[in-house]
C-alpha atoms as a PDB file:
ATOM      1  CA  UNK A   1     125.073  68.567  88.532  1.00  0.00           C
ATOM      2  CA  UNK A   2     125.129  66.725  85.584  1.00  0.00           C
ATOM      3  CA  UNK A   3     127.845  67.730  82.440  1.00  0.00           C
ATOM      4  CA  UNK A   4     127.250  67.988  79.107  1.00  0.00           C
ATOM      5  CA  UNK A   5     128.324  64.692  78.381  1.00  0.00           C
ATOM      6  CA  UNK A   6     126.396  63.123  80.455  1.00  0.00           C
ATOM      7  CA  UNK A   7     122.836  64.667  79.582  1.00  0.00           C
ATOM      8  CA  UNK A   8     123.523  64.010  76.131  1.00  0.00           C
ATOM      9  CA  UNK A   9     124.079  60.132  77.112  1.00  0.00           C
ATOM     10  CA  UNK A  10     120.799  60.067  79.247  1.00  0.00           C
ATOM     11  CA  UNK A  11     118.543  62.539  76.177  1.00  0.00           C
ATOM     12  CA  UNK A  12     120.116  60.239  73.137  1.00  0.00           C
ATOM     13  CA  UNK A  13     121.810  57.119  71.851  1.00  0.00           C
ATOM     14  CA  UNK A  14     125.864  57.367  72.316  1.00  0.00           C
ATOM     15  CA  UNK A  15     128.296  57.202  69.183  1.00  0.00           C
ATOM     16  CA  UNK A  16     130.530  54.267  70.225  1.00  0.00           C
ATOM     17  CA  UNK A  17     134.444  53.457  68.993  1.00  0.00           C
ATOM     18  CA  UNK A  18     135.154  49.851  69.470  1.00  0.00           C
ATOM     19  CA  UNK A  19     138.746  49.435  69.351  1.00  0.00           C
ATOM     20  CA  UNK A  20     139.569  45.596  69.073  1.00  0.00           C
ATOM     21  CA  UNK A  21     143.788  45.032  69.299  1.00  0.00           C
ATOM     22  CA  UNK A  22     144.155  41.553  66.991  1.00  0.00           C
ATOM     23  CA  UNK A  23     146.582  38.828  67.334  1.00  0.00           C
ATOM     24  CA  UNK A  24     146.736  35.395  65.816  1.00  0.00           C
ATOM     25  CA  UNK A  25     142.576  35.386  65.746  1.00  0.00           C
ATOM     26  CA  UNK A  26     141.503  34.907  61.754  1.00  0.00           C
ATOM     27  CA  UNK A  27     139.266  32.515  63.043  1.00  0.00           C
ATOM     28  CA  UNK A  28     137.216  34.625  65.630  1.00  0.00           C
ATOM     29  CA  UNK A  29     137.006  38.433  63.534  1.00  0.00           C
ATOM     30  CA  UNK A  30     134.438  37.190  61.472  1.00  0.00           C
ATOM     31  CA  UNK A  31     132.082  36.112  64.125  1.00  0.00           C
ATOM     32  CA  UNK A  32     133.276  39.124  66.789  1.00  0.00           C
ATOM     33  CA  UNK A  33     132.029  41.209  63.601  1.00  0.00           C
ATOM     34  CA  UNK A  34     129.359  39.644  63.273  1.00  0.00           C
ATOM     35  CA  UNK A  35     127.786  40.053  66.789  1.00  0.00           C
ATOM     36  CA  UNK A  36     129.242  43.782  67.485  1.00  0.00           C
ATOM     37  CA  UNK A  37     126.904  44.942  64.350  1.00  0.00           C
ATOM     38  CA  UNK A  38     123.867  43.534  66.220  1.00  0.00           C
ATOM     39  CA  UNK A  39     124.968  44.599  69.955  1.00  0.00           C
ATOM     40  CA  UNK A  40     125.492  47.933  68.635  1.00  0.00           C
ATOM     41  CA  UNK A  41     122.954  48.582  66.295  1.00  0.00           C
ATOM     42  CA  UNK A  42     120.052  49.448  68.974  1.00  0.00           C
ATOM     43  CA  UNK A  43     122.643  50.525  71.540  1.00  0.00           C
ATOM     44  CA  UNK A  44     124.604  53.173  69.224  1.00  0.00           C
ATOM     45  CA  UNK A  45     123.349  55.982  67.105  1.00  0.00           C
ATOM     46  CA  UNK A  46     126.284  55.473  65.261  1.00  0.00           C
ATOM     47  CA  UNK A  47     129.669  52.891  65.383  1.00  0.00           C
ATOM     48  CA  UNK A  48     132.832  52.027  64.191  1.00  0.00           C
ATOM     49  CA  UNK A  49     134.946  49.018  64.559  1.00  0.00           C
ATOM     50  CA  UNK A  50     138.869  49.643  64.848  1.00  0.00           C
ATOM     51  CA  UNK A  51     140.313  46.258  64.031  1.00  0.00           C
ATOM     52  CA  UNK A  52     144.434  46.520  65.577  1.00  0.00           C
ATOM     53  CA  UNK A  53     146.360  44.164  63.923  1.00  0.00           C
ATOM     54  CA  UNK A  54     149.195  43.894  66.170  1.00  0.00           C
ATOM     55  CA  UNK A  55     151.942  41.517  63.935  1.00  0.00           C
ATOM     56  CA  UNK A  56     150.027  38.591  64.073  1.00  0.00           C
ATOM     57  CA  UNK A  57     151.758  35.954  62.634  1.00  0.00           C
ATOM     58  CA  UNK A  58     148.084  34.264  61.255  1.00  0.00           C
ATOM     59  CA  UNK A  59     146.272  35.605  58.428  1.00  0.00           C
ATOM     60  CA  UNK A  60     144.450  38.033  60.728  1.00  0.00           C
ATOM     61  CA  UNK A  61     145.149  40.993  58.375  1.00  0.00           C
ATOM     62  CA  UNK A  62     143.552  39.313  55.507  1.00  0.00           C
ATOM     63  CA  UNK A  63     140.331  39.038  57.771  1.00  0.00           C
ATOM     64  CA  UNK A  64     140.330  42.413  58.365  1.00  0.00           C
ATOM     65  CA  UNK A  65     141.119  43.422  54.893  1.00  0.00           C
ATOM     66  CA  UNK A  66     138.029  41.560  54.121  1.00  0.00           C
ATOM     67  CA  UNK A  67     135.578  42.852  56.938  1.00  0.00           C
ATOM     68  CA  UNK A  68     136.836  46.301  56.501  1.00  0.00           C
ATOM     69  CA  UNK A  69     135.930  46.036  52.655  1.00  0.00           C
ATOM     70  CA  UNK A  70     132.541  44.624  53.231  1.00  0.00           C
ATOM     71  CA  UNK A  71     131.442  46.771  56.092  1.00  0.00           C
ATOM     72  CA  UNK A  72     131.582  50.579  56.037  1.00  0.00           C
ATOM     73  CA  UNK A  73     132.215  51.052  59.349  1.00  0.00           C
ATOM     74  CA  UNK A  74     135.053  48.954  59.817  1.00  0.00           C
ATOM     75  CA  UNK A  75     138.430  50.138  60.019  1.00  0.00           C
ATOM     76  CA  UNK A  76     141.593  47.848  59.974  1.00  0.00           C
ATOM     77  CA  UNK A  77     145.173  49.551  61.041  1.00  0.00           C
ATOM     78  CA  UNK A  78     148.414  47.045  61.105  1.00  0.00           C
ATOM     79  CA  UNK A  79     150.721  48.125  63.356  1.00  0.00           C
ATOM     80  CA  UNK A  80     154.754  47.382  62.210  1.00  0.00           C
ATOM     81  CA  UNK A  81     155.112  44.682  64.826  1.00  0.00           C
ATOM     82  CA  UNK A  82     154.005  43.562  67.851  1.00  0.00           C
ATOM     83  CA  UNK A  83     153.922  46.343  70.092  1.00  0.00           C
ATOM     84  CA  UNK A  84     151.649  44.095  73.015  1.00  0.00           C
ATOM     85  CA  UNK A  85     148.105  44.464  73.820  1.00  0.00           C
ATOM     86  CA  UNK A  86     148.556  48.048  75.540  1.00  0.00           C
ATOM     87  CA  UNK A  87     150.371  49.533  73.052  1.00  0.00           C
ATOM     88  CA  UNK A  88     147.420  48.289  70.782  1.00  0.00           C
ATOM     89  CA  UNK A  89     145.051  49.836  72.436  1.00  0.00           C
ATOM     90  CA  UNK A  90     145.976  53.015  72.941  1.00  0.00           C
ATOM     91  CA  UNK A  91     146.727  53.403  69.206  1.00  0.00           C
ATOM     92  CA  UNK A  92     142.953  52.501  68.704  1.00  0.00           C
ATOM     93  CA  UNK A  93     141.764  55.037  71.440  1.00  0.00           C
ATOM     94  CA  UNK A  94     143.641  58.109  69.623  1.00  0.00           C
ATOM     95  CA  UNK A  95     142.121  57.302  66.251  1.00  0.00           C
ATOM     96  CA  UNK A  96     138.841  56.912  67.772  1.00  0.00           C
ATOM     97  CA  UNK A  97     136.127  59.262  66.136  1.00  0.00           C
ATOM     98  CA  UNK A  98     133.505  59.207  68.783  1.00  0.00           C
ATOM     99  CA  UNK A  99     132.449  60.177  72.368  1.00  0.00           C
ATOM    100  CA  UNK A 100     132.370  57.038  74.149  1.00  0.00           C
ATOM    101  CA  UNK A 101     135.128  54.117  73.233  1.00  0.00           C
ATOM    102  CA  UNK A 102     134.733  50.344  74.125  1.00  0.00           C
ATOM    103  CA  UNK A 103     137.968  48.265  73.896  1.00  0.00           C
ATOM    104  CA  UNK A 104     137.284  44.608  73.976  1.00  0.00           C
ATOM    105  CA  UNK A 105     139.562  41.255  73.019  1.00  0.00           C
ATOM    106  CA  UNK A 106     139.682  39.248  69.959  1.00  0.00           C
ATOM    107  CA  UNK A 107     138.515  36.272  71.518  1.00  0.00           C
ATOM    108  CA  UNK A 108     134.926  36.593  71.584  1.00  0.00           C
ATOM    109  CA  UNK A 109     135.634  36.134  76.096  1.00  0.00           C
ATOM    110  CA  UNK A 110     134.110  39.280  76.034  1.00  0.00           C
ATOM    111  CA  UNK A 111     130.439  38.871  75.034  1.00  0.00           C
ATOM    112  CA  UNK A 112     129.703  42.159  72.736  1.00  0.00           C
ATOM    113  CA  UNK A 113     126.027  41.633  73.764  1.00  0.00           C
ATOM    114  CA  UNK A 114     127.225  42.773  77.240  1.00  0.00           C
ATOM    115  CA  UNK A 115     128.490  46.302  75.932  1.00  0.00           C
ATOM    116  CA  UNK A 116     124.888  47.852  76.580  1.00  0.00           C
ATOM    117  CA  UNK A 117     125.670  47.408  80.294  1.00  0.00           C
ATOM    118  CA  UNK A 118     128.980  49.701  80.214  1.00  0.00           C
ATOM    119  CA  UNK A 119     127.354  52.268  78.245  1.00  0.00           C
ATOM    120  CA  UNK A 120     124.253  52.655  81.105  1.00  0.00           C
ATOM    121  CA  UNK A 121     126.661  51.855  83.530  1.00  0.00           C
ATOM    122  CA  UNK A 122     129.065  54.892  82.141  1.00  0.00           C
ATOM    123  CA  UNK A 123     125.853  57.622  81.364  1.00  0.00           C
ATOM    124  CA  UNK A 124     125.323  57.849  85.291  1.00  0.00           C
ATOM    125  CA  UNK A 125     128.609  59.870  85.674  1.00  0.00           C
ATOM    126  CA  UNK A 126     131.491  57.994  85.696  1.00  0.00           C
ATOM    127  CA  UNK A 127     134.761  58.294  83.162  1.00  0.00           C
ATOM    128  CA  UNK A 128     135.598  54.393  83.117  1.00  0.00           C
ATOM    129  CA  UNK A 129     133.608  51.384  83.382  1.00  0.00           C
ATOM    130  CA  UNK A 130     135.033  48.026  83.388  1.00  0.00           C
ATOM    131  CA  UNK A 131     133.180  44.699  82.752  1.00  0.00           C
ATOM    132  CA  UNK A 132     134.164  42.572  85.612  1.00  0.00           C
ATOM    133  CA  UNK A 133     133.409  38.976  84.958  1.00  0.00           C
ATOM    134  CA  UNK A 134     131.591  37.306  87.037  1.00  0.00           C
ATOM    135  CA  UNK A 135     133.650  33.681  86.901  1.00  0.00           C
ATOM    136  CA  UNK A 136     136.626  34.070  85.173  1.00  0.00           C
ATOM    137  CA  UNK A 137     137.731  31.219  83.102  1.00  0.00           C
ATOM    138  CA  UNK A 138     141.003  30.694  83.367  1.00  0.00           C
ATOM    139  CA  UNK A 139     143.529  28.356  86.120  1.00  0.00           C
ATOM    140  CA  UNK A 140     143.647  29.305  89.465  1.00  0.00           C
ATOM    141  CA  UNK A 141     146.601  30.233  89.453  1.00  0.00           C
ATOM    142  CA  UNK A 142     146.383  32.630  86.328  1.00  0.00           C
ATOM    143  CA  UNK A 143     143.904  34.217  88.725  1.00  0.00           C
ATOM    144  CA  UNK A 144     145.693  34.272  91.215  1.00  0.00           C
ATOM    145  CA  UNK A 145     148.487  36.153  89.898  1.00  0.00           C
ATOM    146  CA  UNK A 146     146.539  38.530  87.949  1.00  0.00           C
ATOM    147  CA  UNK A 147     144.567  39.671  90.696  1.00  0.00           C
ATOM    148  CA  UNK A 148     148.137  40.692  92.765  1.00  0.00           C
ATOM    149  CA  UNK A 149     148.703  42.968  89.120  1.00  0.00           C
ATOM    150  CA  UNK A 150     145.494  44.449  89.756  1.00  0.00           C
ATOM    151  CA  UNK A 151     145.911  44.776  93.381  1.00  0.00           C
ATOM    152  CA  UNK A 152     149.385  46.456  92.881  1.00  0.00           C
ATOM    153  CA  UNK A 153     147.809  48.647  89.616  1.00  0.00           C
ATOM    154  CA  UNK A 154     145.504  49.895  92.291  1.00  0.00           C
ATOM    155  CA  UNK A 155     147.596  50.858  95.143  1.00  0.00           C
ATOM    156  CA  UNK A 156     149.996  52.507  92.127  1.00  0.00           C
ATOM    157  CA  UNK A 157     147.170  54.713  90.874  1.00  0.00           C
ATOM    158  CA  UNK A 158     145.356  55.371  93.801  1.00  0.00           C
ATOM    159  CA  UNK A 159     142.211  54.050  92.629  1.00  0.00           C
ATOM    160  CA  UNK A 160     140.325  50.978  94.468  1.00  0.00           C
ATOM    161  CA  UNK A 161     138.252  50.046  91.819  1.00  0.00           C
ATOM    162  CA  UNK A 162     141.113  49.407  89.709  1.00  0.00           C
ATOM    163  CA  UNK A 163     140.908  46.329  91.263  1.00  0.00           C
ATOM    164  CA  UNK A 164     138.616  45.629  89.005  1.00  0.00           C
ATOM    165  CA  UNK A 165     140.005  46.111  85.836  1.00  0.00           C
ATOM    166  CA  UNK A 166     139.480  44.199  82.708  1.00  0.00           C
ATOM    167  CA  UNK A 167     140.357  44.371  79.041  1.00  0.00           C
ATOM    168  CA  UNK A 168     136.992  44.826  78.553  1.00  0.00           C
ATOM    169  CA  UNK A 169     135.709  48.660  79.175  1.00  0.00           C
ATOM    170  CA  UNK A 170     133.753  51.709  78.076  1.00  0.00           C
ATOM    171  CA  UNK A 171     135.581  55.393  78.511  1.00  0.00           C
ATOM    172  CA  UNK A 172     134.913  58.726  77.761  1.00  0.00           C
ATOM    173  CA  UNK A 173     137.178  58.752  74.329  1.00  0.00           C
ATOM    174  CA  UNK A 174     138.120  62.549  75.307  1.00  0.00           C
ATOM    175  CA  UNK A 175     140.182  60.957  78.683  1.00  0.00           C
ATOM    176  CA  UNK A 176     143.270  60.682  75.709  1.00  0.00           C
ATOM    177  CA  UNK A 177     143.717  64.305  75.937  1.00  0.00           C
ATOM    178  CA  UNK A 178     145.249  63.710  79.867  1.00  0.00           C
ATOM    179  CA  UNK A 179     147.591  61.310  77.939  1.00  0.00           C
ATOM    180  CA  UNK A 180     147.843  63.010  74.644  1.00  0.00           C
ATOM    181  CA  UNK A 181     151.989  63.452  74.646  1.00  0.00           C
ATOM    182  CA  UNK A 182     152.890  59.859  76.017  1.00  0.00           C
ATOM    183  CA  UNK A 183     156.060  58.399  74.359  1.00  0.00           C
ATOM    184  CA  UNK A 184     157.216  55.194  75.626  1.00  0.00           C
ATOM    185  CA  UNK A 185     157.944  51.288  75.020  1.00  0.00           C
ATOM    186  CA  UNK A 186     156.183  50.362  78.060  1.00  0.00           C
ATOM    187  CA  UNK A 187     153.026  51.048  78.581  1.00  0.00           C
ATOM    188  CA  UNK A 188     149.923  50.021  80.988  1.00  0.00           C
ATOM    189  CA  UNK A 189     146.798  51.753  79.467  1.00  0.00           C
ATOM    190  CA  UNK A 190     144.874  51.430  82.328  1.00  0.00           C
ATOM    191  CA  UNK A 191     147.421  53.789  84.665  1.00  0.00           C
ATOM    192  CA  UNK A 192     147.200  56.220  82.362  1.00  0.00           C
ATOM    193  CA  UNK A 193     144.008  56.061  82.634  1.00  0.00           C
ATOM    194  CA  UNK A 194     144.342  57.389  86.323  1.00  0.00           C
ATOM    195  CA  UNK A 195     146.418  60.431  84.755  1.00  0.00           C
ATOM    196  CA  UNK A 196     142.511  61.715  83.780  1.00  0.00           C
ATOM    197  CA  UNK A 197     140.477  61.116  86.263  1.00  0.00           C
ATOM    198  CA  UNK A 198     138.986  59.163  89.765  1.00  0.00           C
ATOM    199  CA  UNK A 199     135.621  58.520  88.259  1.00  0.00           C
ATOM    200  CA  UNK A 200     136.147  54.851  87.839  1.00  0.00           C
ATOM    201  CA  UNK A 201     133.111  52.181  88.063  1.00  0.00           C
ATOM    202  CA  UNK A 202     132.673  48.277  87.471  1.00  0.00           C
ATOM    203  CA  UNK A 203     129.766  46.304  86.685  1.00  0.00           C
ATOM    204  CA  UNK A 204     130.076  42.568  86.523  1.00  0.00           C
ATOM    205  CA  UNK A 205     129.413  40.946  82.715  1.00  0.00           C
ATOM    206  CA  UNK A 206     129.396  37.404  81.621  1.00  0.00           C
ATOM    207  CA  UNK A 207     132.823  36.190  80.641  1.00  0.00           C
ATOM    208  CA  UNK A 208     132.527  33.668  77.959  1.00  0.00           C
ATOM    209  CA  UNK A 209     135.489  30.470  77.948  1.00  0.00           C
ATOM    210  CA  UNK A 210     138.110  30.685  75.542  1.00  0.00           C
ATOM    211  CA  UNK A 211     136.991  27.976  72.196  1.00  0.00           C
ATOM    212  CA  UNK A 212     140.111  28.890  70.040  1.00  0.00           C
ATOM    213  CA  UNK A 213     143.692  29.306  70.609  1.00  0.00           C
ATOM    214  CA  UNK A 214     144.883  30.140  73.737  1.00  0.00           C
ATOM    215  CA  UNK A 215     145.461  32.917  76.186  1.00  0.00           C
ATOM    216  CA  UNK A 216     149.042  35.235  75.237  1.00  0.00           C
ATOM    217  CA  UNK A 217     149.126  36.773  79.143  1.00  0.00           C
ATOM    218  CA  UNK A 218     151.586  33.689  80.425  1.00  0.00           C
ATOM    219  CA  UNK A 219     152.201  33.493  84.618  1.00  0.00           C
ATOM    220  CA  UNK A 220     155.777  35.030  83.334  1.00  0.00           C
ATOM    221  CA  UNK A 221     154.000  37.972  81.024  1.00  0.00           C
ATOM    222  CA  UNK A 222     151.804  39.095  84.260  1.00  0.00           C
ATOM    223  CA  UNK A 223     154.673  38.891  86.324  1.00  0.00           C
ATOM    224  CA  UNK A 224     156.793  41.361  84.082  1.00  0.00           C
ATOM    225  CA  UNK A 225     152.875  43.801  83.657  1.00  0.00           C
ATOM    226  CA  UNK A 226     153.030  43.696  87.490  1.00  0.00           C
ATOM    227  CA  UNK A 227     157.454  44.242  87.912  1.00  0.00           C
ATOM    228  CA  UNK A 228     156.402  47.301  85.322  1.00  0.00           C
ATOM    229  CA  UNK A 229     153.399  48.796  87.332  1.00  0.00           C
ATOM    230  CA  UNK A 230     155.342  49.033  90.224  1.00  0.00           C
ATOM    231  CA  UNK A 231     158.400  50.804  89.018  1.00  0.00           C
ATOM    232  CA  UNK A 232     157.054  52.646  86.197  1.00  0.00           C
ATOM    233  CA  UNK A 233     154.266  54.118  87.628  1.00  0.00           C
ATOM    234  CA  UNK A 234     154.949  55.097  91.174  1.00  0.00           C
ATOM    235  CA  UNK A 235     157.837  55.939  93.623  1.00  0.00           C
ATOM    236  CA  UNK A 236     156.719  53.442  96.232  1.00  0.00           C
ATOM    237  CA  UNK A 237     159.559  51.319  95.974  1.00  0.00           C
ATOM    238  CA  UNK A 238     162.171  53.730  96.434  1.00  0.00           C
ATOM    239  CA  UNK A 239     160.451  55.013  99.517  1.00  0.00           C
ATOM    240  CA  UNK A 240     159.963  51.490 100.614  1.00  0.00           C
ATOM    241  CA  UNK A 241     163.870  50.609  99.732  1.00  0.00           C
ATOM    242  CA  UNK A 242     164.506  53.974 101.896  1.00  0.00           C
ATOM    243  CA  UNK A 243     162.457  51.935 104.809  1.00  0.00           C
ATOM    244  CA  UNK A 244     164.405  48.667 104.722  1.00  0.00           C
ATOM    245  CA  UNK A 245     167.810  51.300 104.762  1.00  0.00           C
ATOM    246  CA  UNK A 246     166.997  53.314 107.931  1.00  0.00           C
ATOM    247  CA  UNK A 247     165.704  49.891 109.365  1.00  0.00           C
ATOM    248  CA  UNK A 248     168.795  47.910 109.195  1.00  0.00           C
ATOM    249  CA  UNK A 249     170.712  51.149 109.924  1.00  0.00           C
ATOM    250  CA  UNK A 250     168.952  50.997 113.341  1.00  0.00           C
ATOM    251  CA  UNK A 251     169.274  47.294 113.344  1.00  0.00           C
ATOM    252  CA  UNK A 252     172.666  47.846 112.890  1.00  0.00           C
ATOM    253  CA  UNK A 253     173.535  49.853 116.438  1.00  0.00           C
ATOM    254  CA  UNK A 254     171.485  48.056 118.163  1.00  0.00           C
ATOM    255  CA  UNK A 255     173.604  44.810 117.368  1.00  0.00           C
ATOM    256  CA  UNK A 256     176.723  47.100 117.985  1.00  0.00           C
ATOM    257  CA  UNK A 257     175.567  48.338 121.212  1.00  0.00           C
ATOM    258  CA  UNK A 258     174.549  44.714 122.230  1.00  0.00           C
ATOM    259  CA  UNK A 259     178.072  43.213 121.113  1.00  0.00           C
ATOM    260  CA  UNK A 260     179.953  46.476 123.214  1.00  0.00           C
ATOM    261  CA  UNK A 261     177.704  45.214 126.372  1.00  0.00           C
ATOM    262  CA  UNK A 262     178.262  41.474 126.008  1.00  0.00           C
ATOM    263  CA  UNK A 263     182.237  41.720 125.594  1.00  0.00           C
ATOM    264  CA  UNK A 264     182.270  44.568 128.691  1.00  0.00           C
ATOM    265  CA  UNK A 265     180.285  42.585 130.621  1.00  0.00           C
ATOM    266  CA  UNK A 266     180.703  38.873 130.284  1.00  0.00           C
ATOM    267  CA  UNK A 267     183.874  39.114 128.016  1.00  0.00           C
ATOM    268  CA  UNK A 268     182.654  36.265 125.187  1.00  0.00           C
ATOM    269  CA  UNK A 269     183.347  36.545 122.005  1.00  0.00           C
ATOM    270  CA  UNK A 270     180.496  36.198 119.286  1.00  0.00           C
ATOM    271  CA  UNK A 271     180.254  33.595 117.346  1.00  0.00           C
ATOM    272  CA  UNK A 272     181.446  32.767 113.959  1.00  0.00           C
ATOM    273  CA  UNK A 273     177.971  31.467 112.329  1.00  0.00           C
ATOM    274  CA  UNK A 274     176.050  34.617 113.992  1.00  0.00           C
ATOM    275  CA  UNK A 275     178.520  37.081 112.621  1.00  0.00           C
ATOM    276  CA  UNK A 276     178.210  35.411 108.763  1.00  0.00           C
ATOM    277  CA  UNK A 277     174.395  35.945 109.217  1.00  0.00           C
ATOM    278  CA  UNK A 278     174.107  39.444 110.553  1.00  0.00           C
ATOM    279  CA  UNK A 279     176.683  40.181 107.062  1.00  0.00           C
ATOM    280  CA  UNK A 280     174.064  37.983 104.917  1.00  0.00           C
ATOM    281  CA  UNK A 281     171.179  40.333 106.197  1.00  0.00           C
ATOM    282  CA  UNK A 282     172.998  43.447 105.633  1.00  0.00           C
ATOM    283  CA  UNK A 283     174.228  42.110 101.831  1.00  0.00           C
ATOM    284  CA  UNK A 284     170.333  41.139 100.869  1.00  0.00           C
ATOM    285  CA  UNK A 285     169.030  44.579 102.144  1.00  0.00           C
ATOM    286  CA  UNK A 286     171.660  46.340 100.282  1.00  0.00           C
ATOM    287  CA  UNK A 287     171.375  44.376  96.815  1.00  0.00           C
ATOM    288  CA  UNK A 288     167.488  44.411  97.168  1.00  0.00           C
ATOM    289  CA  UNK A 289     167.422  48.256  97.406  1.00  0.00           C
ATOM    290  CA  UNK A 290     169.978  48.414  94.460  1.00  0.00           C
ATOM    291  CA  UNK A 291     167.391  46.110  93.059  1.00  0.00           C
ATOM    292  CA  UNK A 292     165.089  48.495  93.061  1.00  0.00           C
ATOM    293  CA  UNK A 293     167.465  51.352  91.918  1.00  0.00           C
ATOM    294  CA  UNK A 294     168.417  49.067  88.598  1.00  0.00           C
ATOM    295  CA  UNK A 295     164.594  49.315  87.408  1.00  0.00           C
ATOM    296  CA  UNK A 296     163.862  52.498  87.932  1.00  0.00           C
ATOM    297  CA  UNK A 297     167.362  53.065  85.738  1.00  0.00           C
ATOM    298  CA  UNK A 298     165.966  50.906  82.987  1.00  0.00           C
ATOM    299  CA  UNK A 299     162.612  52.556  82.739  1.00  0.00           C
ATOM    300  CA  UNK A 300     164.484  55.899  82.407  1.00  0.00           C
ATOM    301  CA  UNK A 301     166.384  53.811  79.700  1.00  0.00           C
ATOM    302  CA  UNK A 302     163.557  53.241  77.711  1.00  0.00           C
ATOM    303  CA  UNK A 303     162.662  56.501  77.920  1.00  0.00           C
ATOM    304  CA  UNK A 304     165.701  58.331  76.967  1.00  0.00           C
ATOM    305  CA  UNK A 305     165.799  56.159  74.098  1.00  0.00           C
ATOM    306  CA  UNK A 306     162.371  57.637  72.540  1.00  0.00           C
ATOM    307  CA  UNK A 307     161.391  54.474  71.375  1.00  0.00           C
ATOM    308  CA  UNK A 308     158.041  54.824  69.751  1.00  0.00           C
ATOM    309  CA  UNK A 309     154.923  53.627  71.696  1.00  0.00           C
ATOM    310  CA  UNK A 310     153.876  51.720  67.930  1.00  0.00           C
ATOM    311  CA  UNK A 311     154.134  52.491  64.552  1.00  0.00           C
ATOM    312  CA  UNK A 312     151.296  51.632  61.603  1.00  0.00           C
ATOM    313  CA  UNK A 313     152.370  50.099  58.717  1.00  0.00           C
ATOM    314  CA  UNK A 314     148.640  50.559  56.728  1.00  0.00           C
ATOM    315  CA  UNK A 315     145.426  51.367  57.253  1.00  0.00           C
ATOM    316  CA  UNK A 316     142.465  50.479  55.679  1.00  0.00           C
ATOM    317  CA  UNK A 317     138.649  52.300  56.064  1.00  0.00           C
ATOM    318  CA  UNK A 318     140.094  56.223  56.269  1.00  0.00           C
ATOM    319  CA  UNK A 319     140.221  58.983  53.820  1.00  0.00           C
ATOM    320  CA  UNK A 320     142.354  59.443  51.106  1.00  0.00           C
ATOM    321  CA  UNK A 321     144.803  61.671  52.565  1.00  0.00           C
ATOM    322  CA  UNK A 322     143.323  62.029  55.918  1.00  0.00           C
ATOM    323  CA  UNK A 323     145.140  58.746  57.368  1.00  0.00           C
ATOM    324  CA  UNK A 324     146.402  58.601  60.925  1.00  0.00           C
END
C-alpha cells in the first residue's frame, strides 16, 4: 500500500530542495544555475537552490551573493570554514523547505537535466535514490579505491545498494528527523542515511567529465572516508580484532604442544630464526588489534569534545529574523 508521500508524488509535481555544497567553483555556479532553473522548472511545482559555501578560498561567495540576489529562489549560506563535503551537506538537508531534496556537486559532473530520473525513480516507493553513473570519469585507480569505500559503506550499513552511492541523489527531506540530534566532526552523510531507513534504490545517469579545476577527493582523502566508515560506524573491527585474538591464542598451544612433543620425543631444540618469527606474528596481531582499539578511542575523542558538525557565518535568501 502506497503512503501519503508517495500518492502525492504519483497525483502532482514534487517541491524539490537542491542543496549544492560549494568549494573553489566561481566559475561553474553561474552555469549550474543556469541549467537547474530549466531541469526543474517542468519537473518541480516549486524549487529552491541552497548554494553551501564551504570556505572556499575563490570568490565563490561573491557568485552566490550574486545568484542569490538575482534569483528568488536561491539561497546562499557560508559556512565558518571548511567543514568537508559531508558536513556541507547535511547543513543544506536541515534547512531544506521541501518534501523531496536533491544534493548534487558544484562541478556541473552531475548533469541537472538528469534529476527528473531520481524524482520518478524515488515516487515508486523508495527513501533514497542515487544517480549511478554510467562511466565514471575519473583514473582507474580513483575508481578503484572508491569503490572499496563504497563496498565497506555497504557492509557497515547493511545496505547492498549502498554500493551504489553517489554525491548525486534524491531523498525524502523528512529522513533528517532519524538524524535530527547528530553532533560530530566526522561525518559520512550517506550512513546516516541508513539510521532512517532500507528503502534505498539506484538508477544509472550520465556523468559528465570534469572541464574546470580538479577533483578535492585525493587517493589519501578516500582512504581516511573509508579508515572513518569502518570505525565510526560499526563494531566490525573489534569483533574481527577479537577473531585474530582467539586465533593466535589457539595458534599459540598448538605451537606449545608441538614444541613439548618434539623435545620429548626427538630431544632437538628449535631453532633460533623460527622462534624470532613465531614472536613477530604474535607482536603484529597484538599491535594490529591495539590498532584497532586506538581508532575507536579517537572517534570517542571527537565526540567527547562536542565539536560542532559546522557553523554558518551568513546567510543570504531567508527572512529577516527567521535565519537558520
Amino acid at each position: 500500500m502506497k503512503t501519503n508521500f508517495e500518492r502525492g508524488m504519483t497525483q502532482r509535481k514534487p517541491s524539490i530542495t537542491v542543496v549544492v555544497p560549494v568549494y573553489n567553483s566561481e566559475g561553474t555556479l553561474r552555469e549550474l544555475v543556469t541549467r537547474l532553473e530549466r531541469a526543474l522548472g517542468p519537473a518541480a511545482e516549486q524549487f529552491e537552490v541552497i548554494l553551501l559555501n564551504d570556505g572556499s578560498r575563490d570568490k565563490s561567495w561573491d557568485v552566490i551573493r550574486e545568484l542569490a540576489g538575482r534569483h528568488s529562489w536561491v539561497r546562499g549560506v557560508c559556512m565558518m570554514r571548511n567543514y568537508g563535503q559531508h558536513n556541507a551537506v547535511l547543513c543544506g538537508v536541515r534547512l531544506a523547505r521541501y518534501d523531496v531534496t536533491v544534493t548534487i556537486d558544484d562541478d556541473l559532473q552531475h548533469p541537472p537535466e538528469e534529476i527528473p530520473k531520481l524524482l520518478n525513480k524515488l515516487a515508486e516507493g523508495y527513501d533514497v535514490v542515487y544517480g549511478t553513473p554510467l562511466r565514471m570519469e575519473h583514473s582507474i585507480s580513483r575508481n578503484l579505491l572508491s569503490r572499496v569505500t563504497k563496498l565497506g559503506m555497504s557492509m557497515a550499513v547493511g545496505q547492498r545498494i549502498i554500493v551504489e552511492i553517489n554525491a548525486f541523489r534524491a531523498l525524502r527531506t523528512d529522513l533528517r528527523k532519524s538524524f535530527d540530534g547528530y553532533q560530530a566532526p566526522s561525518l559520512l552523510f550517506d550512513a546516516i542515511l541508513g539510521w532512517g531507513t532500507t528503502r534505498f534504490a539506484s538508477i544509472k545517469v550520465q556523468h559528465a567529465p570534469r572541464t574546470i579545476g580538479e577533483s578535492n577527493y585525493t587517493p589519501w582523502r578516500l582512504f581516511n572516508q573509508l579508515l572513518l566508515l569502518i570505525t565510526g560506524y560499526s563494531t566490525g573491527p573489534l569483533r574481527l580484532g577479537s577473531i585474530i585474538g582467539f586465533v593466535f591464542t589457539f595458534l599459540g598451544f598448538a605451537l606449545l604442544v608441538y614444541v613439548l612433543v618434539l623435545r620429548l620425543m626427538v630431544g632437538s631444540p628449535l631453532g633460533f630464526a623460527f622462534q624470532m618469527s613465531v614472536l613477530t606474528i604474535f607482536g603484529g596481531a597484538q599491535l594490529f588489534i591495539l590498532g584497532i582499539m586506538g581508532e575507536y578511542l579517537a572517534r570517542m575523542f571527537n565526540r567527547v569534545m562536542d565539536r560542532p558538525t559546522y557553523t554558518i557565518r551568513e546567510t543570504l535568501g531567508y527572512e529577516p529574523g527567521r535565519d537558520p
